[in-house]
C-alpha atoms as a PDB file:
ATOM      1  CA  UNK A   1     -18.042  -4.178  11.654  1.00  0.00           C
ATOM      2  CA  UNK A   2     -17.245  -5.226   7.560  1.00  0.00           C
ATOM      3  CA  UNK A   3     -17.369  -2.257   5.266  1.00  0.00           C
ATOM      4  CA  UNK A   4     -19.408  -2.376   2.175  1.00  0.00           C
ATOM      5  CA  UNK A   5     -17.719  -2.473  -1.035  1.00  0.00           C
ATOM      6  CA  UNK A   6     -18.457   1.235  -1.649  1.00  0.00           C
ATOM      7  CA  UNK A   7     -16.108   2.013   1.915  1.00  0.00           C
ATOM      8  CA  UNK A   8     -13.488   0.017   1.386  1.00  0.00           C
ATOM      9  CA  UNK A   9     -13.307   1.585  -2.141  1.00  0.00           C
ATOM     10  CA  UNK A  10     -13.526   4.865  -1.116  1.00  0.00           C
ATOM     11  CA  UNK A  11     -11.306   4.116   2.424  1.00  0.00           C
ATOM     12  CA  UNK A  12      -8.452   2.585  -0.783  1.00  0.00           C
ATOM     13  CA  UNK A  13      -9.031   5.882  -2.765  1.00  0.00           C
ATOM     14  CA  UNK A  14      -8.385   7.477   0.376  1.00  0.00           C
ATOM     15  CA  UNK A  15      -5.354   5.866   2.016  1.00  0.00           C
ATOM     16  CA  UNK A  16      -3.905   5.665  -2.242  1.00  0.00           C
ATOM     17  CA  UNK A  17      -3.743   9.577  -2.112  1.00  0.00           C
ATOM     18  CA  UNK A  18      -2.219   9.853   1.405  1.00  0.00           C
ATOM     19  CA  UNK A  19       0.545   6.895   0.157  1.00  0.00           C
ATOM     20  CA  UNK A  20       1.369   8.952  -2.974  1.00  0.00           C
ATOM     21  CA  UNK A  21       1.602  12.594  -1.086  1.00  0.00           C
ATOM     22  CA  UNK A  22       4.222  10.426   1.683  1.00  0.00           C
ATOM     23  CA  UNK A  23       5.750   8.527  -0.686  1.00  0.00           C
ATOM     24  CA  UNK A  24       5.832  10.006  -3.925  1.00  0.00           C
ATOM     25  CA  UNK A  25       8.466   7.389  -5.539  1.00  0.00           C
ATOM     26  CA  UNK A  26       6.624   3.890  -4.858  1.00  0.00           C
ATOM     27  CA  UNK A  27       9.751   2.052  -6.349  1.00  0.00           C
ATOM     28  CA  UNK A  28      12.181   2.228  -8.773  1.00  0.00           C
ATOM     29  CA  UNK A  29      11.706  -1.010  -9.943  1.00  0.00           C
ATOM     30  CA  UNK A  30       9.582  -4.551  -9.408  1.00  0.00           C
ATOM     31  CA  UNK A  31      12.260  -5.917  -7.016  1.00  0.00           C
ATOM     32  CA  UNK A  32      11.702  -2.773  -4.799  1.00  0.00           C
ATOM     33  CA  UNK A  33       7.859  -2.749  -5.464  1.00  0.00           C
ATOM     34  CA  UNK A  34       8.152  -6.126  -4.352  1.00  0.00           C
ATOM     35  CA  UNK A  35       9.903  -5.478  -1.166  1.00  0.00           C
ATOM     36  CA  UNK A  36       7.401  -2.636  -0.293  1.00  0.00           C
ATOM     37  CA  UNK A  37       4.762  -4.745  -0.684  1.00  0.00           C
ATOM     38  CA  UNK A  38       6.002  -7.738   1.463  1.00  0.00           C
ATOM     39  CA  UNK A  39       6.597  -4.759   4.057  1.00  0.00           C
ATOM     40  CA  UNK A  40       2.982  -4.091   4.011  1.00  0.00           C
ATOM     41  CA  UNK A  41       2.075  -7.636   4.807  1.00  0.00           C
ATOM     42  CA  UNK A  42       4.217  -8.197   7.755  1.00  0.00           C
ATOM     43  CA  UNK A  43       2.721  -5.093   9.479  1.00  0.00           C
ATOM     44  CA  UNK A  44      -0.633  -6.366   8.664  1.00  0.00           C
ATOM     45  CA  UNK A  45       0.934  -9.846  10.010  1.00  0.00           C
ATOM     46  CA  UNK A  46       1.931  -8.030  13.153  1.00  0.00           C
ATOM     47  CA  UNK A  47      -1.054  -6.035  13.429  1.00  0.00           C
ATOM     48  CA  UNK A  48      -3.219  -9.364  13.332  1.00  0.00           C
ATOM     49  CA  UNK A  49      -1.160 -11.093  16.106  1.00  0.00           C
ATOM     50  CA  UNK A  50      -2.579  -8.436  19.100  1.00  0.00           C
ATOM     51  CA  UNK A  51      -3.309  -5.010  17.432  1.00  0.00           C
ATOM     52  CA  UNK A  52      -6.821  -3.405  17.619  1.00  0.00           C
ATOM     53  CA  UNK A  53      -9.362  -4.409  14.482  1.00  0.00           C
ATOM     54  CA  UNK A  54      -9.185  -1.055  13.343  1.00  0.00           C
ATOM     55  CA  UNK A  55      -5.393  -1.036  12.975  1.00  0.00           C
ATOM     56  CA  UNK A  56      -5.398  -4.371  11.049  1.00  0.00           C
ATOM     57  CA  UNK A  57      -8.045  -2.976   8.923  1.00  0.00           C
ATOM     58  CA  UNK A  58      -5.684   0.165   8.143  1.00  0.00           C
ATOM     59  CA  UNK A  59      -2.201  -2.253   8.042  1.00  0.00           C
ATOM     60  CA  UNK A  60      -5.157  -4.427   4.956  1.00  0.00           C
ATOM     61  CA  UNK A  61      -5.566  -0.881   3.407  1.00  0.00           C
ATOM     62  CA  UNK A  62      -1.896  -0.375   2.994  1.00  0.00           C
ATOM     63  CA  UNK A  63      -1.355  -4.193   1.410  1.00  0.00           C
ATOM     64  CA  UNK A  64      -4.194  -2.951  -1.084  1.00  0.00           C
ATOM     65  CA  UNK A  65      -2.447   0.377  -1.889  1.00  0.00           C
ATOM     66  CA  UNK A  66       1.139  -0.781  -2.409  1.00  0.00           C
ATOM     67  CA  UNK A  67      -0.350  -3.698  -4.826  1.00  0.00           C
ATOM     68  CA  UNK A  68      -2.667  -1.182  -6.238  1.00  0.00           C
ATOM     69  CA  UNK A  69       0.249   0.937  -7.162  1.00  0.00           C
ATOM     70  CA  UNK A  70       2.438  -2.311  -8.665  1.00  0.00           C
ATOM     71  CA  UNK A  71      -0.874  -3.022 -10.754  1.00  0.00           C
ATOM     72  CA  UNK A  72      -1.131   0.723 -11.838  1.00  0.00           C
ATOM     73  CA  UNK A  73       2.837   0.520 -12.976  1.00  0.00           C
ATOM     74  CA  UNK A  74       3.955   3.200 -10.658  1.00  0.00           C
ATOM     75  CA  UNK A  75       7.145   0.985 -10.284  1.00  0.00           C
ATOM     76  CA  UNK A  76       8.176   1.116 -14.120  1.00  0.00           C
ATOM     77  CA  UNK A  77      10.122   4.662 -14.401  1.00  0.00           C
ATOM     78  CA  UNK A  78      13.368   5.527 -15.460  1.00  0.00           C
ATOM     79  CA  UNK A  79      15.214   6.945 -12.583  1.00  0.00           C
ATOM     80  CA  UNK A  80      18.572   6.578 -14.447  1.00  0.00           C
ATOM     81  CA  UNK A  81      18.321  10.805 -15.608  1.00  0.00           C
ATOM     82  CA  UNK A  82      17.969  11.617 -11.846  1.00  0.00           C
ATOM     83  CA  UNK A  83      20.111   9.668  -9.753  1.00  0.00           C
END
């Protein structure tokens, strides 16, 4: 069944806080935002070749979040002090 626009905003607010408590760094940089991202759509590839509707929907989420995150800048932070 589709979500509304209000669930699959709230369902993104969601999944965004559970990405940043397991994965506090995103990426240290776009190259490794971009990796993280492409990540996220081969498990949603996977997950649309024989996984249940619900886990494709939750594989979309993650595609969202990691892009969400690149778009937010959550990529563009000096590491150099602390490693």
């Amino acid at each position: 069944m589709p979500m509304t626009e209000e669930q699959a905003f709230s369902a993104l607010s969601r999944r965004l806080g559970e990405a940043r408590m397991k994965h506090p760094e995103f990426a240290r940089n776009q190259w490794d935002a971009y990796v993280v991202i492409a990540d996220e759509v081969l498990e949603l590839r996977h997950a649309i070749g024989g996984e249940s509707r619900a886990r494709q929907r939750d594989e979309a989420l993650d595609v969202a979040v990691t892009a969400l995150r690149y778009v937010m800048g959550e990529h563009e932070h000096d590491y150099t002090d602390s490693h």
